[in-house]
N, C-alpha and C. Protein backbone atom coordinates (compact mmCIF):
# COMPACT_ATOMS: atom_id res chain seq x y z
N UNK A 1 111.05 63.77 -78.84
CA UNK A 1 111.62 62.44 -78.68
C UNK A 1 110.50 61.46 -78.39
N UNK A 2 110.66 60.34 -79.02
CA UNK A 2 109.68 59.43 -79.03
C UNK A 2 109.48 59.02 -77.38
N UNK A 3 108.59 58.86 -76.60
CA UNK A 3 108.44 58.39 -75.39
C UNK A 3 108.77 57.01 -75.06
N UNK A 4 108.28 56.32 -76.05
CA UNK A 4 108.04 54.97 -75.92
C UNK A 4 109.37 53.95 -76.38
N UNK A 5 110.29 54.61 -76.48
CA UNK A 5 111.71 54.02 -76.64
C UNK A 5 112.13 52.94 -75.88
N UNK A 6 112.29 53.05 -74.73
CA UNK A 6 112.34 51.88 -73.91
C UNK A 6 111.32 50.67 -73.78
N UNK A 7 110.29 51.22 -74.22
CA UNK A 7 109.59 50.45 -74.35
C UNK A 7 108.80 49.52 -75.23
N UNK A 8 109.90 49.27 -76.46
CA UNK A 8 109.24 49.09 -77.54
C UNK A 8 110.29 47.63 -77.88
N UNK A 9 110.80 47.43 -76.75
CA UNK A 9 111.62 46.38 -77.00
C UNK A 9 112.80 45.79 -77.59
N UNK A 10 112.89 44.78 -78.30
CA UNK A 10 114.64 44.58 -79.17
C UNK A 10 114.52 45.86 -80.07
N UNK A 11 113.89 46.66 -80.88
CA UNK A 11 114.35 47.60 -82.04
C UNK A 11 113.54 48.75 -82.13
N UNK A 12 113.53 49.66 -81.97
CA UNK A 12 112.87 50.72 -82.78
C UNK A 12 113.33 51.63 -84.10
N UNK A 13 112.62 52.29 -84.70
CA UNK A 13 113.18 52.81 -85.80
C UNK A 13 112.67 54.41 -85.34
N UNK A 14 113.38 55.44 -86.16
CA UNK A 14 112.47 56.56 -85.67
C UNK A 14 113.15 57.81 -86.50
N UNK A 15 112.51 58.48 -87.27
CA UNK A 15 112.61 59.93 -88.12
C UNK A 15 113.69 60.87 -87.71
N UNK A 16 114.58 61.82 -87.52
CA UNK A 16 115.46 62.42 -86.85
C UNK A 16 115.28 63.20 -88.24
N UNK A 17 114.52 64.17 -87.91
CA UNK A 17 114.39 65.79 -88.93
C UNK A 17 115.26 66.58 -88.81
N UNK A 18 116.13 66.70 -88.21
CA UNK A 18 117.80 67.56 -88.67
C UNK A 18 118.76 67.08 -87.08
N UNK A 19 119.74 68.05 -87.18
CA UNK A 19 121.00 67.67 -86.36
C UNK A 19 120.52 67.76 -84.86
N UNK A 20 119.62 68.88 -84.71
CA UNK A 20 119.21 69.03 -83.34
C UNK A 20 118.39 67.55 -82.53
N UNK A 21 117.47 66.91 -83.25
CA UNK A 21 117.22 65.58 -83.44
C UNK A 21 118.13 64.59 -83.00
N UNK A 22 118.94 64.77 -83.93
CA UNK A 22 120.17 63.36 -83.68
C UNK A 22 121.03 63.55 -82.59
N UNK A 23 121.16 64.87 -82.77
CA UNK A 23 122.22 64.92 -81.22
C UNK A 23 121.42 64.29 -79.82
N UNK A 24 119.94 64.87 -79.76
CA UNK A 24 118.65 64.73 -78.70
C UNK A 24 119.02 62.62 -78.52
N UNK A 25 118.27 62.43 -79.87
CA UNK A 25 118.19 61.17 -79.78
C UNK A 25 119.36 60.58 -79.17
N UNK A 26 121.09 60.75 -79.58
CA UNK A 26 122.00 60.17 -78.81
C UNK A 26 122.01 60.41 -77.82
N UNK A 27 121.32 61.64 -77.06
CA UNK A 27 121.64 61.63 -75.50
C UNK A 27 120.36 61.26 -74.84
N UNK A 28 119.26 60.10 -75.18
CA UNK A 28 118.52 59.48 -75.18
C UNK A 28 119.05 57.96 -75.36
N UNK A 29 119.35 57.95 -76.22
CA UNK A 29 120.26 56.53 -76.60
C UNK A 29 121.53 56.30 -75.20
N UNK A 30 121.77 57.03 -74.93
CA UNK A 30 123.07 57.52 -74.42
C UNK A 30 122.64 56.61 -72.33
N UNK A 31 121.29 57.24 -72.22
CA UNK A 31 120.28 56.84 -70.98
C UNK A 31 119.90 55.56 -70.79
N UNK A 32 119.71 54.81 -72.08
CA UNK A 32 119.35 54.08 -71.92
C UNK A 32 120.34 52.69 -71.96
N UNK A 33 121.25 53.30 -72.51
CA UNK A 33 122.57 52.11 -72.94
C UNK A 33 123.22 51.86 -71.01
N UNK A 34 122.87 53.21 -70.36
CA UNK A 34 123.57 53.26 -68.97
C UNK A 34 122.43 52.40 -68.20
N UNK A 35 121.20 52.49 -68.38
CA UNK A 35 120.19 51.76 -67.05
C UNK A 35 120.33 50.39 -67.69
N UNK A 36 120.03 49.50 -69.33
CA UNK A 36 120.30 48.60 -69.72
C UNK A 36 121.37 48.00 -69.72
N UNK A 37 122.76 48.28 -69.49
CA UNK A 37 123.55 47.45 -69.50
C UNK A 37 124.57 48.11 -68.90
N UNK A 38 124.56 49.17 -67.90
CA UNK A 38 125.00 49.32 -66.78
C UNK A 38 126.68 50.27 -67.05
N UNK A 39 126.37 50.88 -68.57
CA UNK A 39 127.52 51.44 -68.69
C UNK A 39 128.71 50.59 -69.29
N UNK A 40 128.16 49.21 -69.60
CA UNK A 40 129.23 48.45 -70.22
C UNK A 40 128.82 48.16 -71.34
N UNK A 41 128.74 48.37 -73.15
CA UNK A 41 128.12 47.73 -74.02
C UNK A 41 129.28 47.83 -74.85
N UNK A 42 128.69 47.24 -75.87
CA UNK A 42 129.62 47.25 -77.44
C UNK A 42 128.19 47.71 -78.19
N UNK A 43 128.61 49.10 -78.86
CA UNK A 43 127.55 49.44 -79.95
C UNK A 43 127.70 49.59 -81.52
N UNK A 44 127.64 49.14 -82.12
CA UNK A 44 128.14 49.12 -83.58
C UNK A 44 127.71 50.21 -84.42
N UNK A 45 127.90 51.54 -84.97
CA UNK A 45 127.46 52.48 -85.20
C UNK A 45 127.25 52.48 -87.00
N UNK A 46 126.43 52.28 -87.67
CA UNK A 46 126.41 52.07 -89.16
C UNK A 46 126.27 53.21 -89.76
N UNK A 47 126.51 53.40 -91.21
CA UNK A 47 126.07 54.17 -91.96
C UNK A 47 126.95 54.67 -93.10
N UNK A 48 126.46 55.79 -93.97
CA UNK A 48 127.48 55.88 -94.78
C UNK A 48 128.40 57.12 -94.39
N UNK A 49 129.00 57.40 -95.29
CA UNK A 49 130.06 58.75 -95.10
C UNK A 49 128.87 59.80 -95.06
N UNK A 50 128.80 60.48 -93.63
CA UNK A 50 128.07 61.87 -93.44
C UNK A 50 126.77 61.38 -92.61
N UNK A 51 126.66 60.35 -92.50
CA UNK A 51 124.92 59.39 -91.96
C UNK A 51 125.17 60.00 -90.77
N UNK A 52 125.74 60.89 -89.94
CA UNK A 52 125.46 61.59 -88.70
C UNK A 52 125.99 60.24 -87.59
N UNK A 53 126.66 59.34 -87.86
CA UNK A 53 126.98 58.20 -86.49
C UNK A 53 127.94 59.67 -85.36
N UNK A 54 128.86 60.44 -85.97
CA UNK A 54 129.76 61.10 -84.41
C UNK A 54 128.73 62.10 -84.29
N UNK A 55 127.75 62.79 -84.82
CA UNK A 55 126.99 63.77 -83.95
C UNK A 55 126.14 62.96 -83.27
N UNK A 56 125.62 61.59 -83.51
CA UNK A 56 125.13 61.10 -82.62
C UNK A 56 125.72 61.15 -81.32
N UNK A 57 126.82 60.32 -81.33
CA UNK A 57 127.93 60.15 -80.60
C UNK A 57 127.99 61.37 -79.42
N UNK A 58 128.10 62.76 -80.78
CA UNK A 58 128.42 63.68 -79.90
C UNK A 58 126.88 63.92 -78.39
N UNK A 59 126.13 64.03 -79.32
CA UNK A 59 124.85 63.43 -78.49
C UNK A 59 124.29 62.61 -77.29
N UNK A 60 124.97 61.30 -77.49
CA UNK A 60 125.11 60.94 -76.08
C UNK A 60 126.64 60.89 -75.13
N UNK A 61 127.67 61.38 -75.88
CA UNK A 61 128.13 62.22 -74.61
C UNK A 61 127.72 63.29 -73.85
N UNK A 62 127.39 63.78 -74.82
CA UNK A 62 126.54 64.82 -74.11
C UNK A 62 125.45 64.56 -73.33
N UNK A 63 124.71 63.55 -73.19
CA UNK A 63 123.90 63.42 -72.34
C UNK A 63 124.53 62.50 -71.19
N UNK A 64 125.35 62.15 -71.53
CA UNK A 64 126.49 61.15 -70.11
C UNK A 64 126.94 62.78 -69.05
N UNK A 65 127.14 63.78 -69.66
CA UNK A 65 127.93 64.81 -68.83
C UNK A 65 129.30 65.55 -69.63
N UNK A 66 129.42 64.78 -70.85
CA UNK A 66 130.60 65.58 -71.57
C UNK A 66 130.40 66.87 -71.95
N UNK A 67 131.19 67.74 -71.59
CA UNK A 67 130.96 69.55 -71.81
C UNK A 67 131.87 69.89 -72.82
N UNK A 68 132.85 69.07 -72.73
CA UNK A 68 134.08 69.61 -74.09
C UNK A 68 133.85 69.22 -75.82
N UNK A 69 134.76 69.31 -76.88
CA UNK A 69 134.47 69.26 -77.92
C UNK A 69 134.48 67.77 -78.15
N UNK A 70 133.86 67.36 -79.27
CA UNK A 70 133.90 65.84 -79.17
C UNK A 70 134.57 65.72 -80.97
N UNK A 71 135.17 64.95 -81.30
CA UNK A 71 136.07 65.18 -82.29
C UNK A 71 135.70 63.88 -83.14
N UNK A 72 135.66 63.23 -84.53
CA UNK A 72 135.26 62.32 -85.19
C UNK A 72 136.93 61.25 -84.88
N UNK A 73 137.26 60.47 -84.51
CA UNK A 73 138.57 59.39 -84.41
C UNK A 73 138.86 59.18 -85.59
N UNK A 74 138.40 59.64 -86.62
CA UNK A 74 139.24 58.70 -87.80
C UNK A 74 140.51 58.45 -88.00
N UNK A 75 141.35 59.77 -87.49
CA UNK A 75 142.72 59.67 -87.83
C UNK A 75 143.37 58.72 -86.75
N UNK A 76 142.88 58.81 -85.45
CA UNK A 76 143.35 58.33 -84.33
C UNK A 76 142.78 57.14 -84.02
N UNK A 77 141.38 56.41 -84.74
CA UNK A 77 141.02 55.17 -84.28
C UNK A 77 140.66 55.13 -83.02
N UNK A 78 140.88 56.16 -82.16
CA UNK A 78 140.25 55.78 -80.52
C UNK A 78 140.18 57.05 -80.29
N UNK A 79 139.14 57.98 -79.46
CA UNK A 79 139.18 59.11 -78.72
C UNK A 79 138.25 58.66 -77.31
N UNK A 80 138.98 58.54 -75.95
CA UNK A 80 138.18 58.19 -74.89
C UNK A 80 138.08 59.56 -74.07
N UNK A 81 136.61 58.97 -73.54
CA UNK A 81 136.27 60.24 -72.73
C UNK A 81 135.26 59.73 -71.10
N UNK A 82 136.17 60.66 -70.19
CA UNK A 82 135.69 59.79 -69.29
C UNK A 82 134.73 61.00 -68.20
N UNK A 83 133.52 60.75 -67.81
CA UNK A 83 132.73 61.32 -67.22
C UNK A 83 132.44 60.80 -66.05
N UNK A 84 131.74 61.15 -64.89
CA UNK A 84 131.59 60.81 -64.04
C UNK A 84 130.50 60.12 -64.22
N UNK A 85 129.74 60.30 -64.99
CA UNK A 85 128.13 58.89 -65.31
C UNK A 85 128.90 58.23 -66.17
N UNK A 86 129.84 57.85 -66.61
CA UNK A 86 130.65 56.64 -68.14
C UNK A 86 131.95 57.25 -68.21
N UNK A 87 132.49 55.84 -69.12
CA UNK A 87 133.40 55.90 -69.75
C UNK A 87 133.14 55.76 -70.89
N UNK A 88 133.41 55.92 -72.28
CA UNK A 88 133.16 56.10 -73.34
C UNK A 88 133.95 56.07 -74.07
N UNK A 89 134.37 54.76 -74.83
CA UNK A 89 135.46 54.63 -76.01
C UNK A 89 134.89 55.07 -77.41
N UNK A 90 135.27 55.42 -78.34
CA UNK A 90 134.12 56.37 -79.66
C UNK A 90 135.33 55.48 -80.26
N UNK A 91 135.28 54.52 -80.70
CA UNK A 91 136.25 54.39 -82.59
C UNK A 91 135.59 54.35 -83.29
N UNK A 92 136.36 54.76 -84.68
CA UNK A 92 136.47 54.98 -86.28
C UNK A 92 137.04 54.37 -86.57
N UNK A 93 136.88 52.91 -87.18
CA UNK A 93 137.41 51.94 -88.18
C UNK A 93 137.79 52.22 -89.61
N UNK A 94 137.66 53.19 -90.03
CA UNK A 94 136.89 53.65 -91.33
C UNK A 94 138.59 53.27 -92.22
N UNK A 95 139.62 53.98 -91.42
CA UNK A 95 140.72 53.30 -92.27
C UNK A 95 141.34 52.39 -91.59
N UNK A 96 141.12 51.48 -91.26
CA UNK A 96 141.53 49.95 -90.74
C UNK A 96 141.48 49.42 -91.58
N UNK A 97 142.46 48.38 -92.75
CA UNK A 97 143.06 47.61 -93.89
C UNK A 97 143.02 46.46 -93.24
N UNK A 98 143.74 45.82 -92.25
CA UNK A 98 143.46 44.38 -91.60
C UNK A 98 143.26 44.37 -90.06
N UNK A 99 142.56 43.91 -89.30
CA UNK A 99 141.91 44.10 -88.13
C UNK A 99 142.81 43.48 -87.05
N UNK A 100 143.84 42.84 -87.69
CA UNK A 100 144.81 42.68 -86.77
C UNK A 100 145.78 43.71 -86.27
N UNK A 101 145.76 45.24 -86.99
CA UNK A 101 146.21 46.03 -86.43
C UNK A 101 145.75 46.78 -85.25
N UNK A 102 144.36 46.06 -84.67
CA UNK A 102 143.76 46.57 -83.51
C UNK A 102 144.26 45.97 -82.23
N UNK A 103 144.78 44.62 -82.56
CA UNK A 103 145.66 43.70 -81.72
C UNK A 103 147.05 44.32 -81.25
N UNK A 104 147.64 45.20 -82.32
CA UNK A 104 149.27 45.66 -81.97
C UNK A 104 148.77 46.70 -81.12
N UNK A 105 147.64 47.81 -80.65
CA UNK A 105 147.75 48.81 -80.28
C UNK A 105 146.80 48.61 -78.97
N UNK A 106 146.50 47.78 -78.60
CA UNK A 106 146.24 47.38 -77.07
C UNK A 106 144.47 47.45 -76.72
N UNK A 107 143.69 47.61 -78.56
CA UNK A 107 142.72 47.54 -78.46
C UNK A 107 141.49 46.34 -77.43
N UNK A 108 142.48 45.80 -77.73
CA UNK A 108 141.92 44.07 -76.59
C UNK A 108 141.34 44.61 -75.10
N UNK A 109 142.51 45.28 -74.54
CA UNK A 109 142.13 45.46 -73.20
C UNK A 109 141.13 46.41 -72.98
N UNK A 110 140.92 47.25 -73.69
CA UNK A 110 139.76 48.35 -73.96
C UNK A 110 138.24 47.75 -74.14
N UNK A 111 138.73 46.30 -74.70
CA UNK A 111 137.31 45.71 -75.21
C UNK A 111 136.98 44.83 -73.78
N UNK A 112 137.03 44.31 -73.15
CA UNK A 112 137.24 43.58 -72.22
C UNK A 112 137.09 44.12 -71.16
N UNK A 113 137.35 45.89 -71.20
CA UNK A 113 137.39 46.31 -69.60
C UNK A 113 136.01 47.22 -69.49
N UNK A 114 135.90 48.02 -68.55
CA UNK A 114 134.54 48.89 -68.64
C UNK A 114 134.01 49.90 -69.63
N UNK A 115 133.33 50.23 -69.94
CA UNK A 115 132.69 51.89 -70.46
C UNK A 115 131.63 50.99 -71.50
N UNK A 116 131.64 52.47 -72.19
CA UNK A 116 130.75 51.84 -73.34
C UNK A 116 131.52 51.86 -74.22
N UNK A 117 131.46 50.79 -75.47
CA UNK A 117 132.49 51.22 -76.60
C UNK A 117 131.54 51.09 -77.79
N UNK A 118 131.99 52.74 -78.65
CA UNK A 118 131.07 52.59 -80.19
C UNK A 118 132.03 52.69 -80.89
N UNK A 119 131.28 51.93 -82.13
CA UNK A 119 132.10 51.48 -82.83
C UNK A 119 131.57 52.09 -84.36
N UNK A 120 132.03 53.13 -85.16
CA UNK A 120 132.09 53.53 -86.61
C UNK A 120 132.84 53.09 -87.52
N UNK A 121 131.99 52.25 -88.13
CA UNK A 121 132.29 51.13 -89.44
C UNK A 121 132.93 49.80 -88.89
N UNK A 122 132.11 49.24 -88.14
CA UNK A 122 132.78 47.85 -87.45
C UNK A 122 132.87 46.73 -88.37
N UNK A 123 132.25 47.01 -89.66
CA UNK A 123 132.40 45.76 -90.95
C UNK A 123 133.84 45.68 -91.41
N UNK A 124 134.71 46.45 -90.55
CA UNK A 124 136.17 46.90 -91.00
C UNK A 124 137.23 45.76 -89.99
N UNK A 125 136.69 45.54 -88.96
CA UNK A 125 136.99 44.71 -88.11
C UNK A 125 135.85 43.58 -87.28
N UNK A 126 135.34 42.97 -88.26
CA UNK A 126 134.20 42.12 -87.99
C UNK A 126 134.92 40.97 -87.70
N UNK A 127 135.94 40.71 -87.75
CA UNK A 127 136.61 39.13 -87.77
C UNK A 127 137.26 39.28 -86.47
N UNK A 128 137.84 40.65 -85.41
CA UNK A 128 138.02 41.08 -84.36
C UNK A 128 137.31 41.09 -83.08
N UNK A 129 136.09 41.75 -83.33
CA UNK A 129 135.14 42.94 -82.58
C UNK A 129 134.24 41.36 -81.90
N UNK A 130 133.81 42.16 -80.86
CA UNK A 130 133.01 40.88 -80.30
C UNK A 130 131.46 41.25 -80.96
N UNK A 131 130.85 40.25 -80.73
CA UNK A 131 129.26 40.42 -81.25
C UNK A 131 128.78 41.83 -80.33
N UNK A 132 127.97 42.56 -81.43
CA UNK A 132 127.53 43.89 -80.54
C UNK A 132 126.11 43.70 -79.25
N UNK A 133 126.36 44.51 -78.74
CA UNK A 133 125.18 44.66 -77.96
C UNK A 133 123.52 45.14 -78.50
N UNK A 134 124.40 46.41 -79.14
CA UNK A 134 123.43 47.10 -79.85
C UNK A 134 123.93 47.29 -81.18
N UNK A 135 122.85 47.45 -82.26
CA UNK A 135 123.24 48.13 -83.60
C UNK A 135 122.46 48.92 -83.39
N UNK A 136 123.41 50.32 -84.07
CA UNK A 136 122.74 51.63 -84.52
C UNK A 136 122.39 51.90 -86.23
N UNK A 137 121.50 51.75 -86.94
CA UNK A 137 122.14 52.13 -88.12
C UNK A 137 120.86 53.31 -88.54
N UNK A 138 122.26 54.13 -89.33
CA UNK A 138 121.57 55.78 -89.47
C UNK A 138 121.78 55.70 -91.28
N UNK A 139 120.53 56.06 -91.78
CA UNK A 139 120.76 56.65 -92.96
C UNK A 139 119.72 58.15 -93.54
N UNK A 140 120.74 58.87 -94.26
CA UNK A 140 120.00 59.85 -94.85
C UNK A 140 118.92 60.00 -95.54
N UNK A 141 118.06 60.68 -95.28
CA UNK A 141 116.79 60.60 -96.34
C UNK A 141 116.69 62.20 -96.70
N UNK A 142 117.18 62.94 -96.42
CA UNK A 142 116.71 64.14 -97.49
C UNK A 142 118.90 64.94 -97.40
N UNK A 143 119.26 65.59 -98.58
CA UNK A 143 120.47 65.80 -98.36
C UNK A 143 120.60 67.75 -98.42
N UNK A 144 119.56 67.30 -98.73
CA UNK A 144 119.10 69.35 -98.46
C UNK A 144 119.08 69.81 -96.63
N UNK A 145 119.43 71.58 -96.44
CA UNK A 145 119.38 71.71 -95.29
C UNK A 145 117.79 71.43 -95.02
N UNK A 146 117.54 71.65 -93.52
CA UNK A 146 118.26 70.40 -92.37
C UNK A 146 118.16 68.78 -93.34
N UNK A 147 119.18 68.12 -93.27
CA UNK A 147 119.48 67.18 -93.30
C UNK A 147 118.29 66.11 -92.84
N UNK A 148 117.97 64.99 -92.87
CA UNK A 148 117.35 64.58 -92.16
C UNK A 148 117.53 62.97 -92.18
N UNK A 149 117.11 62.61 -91.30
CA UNK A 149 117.80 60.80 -91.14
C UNK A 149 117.34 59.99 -90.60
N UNK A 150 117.05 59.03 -91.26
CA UNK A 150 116.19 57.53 -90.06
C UNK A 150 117.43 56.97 -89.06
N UNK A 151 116.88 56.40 -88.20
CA UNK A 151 117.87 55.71 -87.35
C UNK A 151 116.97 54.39 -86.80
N UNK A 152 117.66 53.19 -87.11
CA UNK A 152 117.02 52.01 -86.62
C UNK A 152 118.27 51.47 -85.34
N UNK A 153 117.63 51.14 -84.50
CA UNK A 153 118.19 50.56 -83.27
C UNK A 153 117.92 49.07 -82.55
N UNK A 154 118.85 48.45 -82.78
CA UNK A 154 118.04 46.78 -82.36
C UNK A 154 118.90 46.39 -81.39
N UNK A 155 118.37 45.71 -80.57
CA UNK A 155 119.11 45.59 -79.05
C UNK A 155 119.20 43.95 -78.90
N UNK A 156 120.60 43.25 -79.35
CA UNK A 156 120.82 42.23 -79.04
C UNK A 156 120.32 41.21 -78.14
């Protein structure tokens, strides 16, 4: 893991050579989202279908203290998980059609109240979502095993 993460200011970019990587890096990401903004952010998670955004995910729950399985939201749009270092809202926008259906299901108060909330495919509800804190965006560069993936990170 790169050392100099915190210290490199609004963005870094950085190599992630297979899954063991990305998971590392989110529970790195995961440290720093808690001392910077105290456990409260909005993170916007980019990429395409397979770009690794929920093993990230799974990644820095895992470095918050989550021990159980961590599951991708698509079907459900919200999976929260609450640890004794965070709270942690994970959505999947991915099938959201108009963003006002985030309004009927009580998404508001979720946004507004504590944890961290990430967000997979937030271009789905961009007319909703408040401006992010952080962007994550992950893309693939080799599709052979291990997998491997850039990840750029810019800090609002």
């Amino acid at each position: 893991m790169d050392k100099t993460l915190e210290s490199q200011g609004t963005s870094w970019r950085q190599h992630l050579p297979d899954e063991a990587a990305t998971v590392a890096f989110g529970a790195r990401l995961g440290e720093i989202l808690q001392s910077r903004y105290g456990g409260r952010a909005v993170v916007f998670l980019r990429g395409q279908l397979g770009a690794g955004k929920t093993t990230l995910v799974r990644g820095l729950l895992k470095g918050l203290g989550h021990t159980g399985v961590v599951k991708s939201p698509t079907y459900t749009l919200l999976e929260p998980y609450n640890m004794s270092a965070a709270e942690v809202f994970h959505f999947d926008l991915y099938r959201v059609n108009d963003s006002q259906e985030l309004e009927f299901v009580g998404f508001d108060e979720i946004i507004d109240g504590p944890g961290l909330k990430l967000f997979e495919w937030p271009e789905k509800a961009a007319d909703w979502l408040p401006h992010p804190d952080v962007e994550v965006s992950l893309e693939v560069v080799t599709q052979t095993q291990p997998v491997s993936r850039e990840v750029a990170v810019v800090f609002s």
